[in-house]
C-alpha atoms as a PDB file:
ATOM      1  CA  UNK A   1     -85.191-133.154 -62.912  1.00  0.00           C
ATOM      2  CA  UNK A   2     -81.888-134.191 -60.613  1.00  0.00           C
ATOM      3  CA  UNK A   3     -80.853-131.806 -57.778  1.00  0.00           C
ATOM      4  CA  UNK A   4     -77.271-131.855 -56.782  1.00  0.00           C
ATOM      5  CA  UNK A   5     -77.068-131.113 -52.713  1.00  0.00           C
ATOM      6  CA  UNK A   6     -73.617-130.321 -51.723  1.00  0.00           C
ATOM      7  CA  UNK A   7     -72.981-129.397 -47.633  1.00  0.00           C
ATOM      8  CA  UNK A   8     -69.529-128.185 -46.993  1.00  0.00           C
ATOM      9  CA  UNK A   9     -68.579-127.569 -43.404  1.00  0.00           C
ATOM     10  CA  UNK A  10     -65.305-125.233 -43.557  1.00  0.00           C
ATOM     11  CA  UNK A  11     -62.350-125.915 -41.681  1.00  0.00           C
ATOM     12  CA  UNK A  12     -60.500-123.454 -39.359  1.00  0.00           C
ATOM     13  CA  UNK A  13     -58.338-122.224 -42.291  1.00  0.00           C
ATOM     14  CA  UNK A  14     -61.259-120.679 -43.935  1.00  0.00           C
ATOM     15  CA  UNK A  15     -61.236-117.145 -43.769  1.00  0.00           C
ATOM     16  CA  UNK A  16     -64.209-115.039 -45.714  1.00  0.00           C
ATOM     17  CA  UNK A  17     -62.135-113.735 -48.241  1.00  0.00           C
ATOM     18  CA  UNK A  18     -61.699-117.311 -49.314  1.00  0.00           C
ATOM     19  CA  UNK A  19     -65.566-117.840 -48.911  1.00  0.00           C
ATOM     20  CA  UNK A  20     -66.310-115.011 -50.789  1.00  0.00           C
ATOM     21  CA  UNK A  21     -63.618-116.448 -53.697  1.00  0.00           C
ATOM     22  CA  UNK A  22     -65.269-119.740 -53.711  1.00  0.00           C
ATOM     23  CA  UNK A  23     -68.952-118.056 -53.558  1.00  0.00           C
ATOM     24  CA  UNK A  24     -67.601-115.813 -56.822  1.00  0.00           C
ATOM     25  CA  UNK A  25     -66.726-119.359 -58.707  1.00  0.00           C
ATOM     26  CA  UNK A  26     -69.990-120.620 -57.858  1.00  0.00           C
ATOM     27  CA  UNK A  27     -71.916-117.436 -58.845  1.00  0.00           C
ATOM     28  CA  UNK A  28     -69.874-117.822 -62.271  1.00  0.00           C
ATOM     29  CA  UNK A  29     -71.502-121.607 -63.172  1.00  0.00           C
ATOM     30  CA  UNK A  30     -74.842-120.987 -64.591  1.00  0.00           C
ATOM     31  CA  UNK A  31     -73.198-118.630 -67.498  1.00  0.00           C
ATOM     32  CA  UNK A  32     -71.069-120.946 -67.802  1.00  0.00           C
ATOM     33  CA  UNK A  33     -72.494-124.251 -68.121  1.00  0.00           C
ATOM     34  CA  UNK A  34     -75.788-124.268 -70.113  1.00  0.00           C
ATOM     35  CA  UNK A  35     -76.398-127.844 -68.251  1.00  0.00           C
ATOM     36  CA  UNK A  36     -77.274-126.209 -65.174  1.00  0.00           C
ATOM     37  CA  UNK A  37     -80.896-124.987 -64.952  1.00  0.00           C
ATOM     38  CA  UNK A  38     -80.587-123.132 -61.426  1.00  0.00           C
ATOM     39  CA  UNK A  39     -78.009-122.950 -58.709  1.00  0.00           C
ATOM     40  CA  UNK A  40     -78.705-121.371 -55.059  1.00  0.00           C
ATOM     41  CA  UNK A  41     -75.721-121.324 -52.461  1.00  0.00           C
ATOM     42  CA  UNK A  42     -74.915-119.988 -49.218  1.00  0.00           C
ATOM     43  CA  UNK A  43     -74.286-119.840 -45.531  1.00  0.00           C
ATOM     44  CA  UNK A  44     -76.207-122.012 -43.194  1.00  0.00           C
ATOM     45  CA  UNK A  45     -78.673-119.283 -41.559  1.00  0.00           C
ATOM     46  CA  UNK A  46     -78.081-120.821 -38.508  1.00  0.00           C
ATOM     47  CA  UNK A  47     -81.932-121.201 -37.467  1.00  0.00           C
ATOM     48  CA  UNK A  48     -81.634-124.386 -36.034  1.00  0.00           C
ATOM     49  CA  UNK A  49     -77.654-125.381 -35.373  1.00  0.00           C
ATOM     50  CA  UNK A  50     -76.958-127.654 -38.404  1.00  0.00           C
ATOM     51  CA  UNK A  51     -73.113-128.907 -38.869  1.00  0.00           C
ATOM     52  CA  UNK A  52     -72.413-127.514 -42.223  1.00  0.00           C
ATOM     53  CA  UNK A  53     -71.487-124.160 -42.738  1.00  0.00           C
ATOM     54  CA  UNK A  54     -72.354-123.671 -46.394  1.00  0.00           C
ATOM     55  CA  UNK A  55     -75.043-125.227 -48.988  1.00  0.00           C
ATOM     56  CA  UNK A  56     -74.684-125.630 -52.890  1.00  0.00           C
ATOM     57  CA  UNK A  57     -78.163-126.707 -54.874  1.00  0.00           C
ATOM     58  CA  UNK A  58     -77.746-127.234 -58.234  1.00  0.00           C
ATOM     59  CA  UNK A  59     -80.535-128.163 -60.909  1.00  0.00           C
ATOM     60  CA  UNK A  60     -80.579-130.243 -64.083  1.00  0.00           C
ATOM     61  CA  UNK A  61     -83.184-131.536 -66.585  1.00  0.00           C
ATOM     62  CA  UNK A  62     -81.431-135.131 -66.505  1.00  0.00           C
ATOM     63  CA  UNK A  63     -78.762-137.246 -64.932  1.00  0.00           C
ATOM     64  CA  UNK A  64     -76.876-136.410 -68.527  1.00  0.00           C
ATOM     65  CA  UNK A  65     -76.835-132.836 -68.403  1.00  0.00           C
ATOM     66  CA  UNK A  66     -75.296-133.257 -64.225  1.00  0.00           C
ATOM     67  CA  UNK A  67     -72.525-135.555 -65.291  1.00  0.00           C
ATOM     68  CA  UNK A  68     -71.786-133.320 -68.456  1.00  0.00           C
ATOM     69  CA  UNK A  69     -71.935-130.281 -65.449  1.00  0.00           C
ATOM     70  CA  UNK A  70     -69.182-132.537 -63.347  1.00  0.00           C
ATOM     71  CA  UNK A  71     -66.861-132.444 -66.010  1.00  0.00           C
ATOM     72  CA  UNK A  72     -66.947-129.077 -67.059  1.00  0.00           C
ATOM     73  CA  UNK A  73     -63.642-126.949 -66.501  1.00  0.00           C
ATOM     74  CA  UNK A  74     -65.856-124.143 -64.790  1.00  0.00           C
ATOM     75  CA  UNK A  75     -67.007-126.635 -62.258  1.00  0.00           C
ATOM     76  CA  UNK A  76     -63.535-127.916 -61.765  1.00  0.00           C
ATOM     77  CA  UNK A  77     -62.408-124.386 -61.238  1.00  0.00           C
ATOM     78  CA  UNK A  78     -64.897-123.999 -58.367  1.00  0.00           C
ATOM     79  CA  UNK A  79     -64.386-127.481 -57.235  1.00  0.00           C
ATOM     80  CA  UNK A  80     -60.488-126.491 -56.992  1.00  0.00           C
ATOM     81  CA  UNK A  81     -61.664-123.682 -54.991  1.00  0.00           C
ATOM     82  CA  UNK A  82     -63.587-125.211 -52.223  1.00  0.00           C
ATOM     83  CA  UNK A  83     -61.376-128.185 -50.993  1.00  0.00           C
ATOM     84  CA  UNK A  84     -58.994-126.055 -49.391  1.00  0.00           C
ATOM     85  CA  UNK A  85     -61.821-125.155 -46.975  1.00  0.00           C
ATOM     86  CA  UNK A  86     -63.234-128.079 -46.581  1.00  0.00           C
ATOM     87  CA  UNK A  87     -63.179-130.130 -43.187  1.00  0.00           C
ATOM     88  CA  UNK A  88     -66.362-131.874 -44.277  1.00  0.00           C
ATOM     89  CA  UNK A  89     -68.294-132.357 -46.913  1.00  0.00           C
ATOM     90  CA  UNK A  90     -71.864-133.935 -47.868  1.00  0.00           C
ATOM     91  CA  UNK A  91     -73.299-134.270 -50.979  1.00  0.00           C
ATOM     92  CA  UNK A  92     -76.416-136.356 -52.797  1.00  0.00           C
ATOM     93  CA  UNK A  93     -78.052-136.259 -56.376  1.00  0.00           C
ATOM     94  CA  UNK A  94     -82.354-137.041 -56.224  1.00  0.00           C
ATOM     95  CA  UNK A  95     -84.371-136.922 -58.670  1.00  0.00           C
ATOM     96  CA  UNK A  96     -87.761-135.375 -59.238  1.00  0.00           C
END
């Protein structure tokens, strides 16, 4: 299994109906792409102070299926819609 950890902090120009745009994309991916075994995203419940804002874990069976995920036009779409908000972002791929 590979999990795909992305950690967006949002800039100032993010307002929630753009969140809630970009959370819509996201909630769109795993009817989408039949890659992508599970996806869980949200805002940082703010239990200890982290610096990112918002968390996106994805799930695959391989490295193949994640890099077939990448290039899929649904993830572009939702790709597309996050880097307007984006002041910093945070991702890594494990496997296990």
């Amino acid at each position: 299994m590979l999990r795909h950890v992305v950690l967006i902090k949002f800039n100032d120009s993010a307002n929630e109906e753009m969140v809630q745009a970009l959370a819509a994309k996201l909630d769109a991916l795993p009817a989408a792409i039949p890659e992508l075994v599970s996806l869980v995203h949200g805002r940082d419940a703010g239990v200890s102070g982290g610096k990112y804002s918002y968390g996106v874990f994805a799930d695959f069976n391989s490295v193949a299926d994640y890099q077939s995920y990448l290039q899929h036009p649904a993830h572009q779409a939702a790709g597309g819609a996050m880097m307007p908000l984006v002041a910093d972002v945070a991702q890594l791929q494990l496997e296990y």
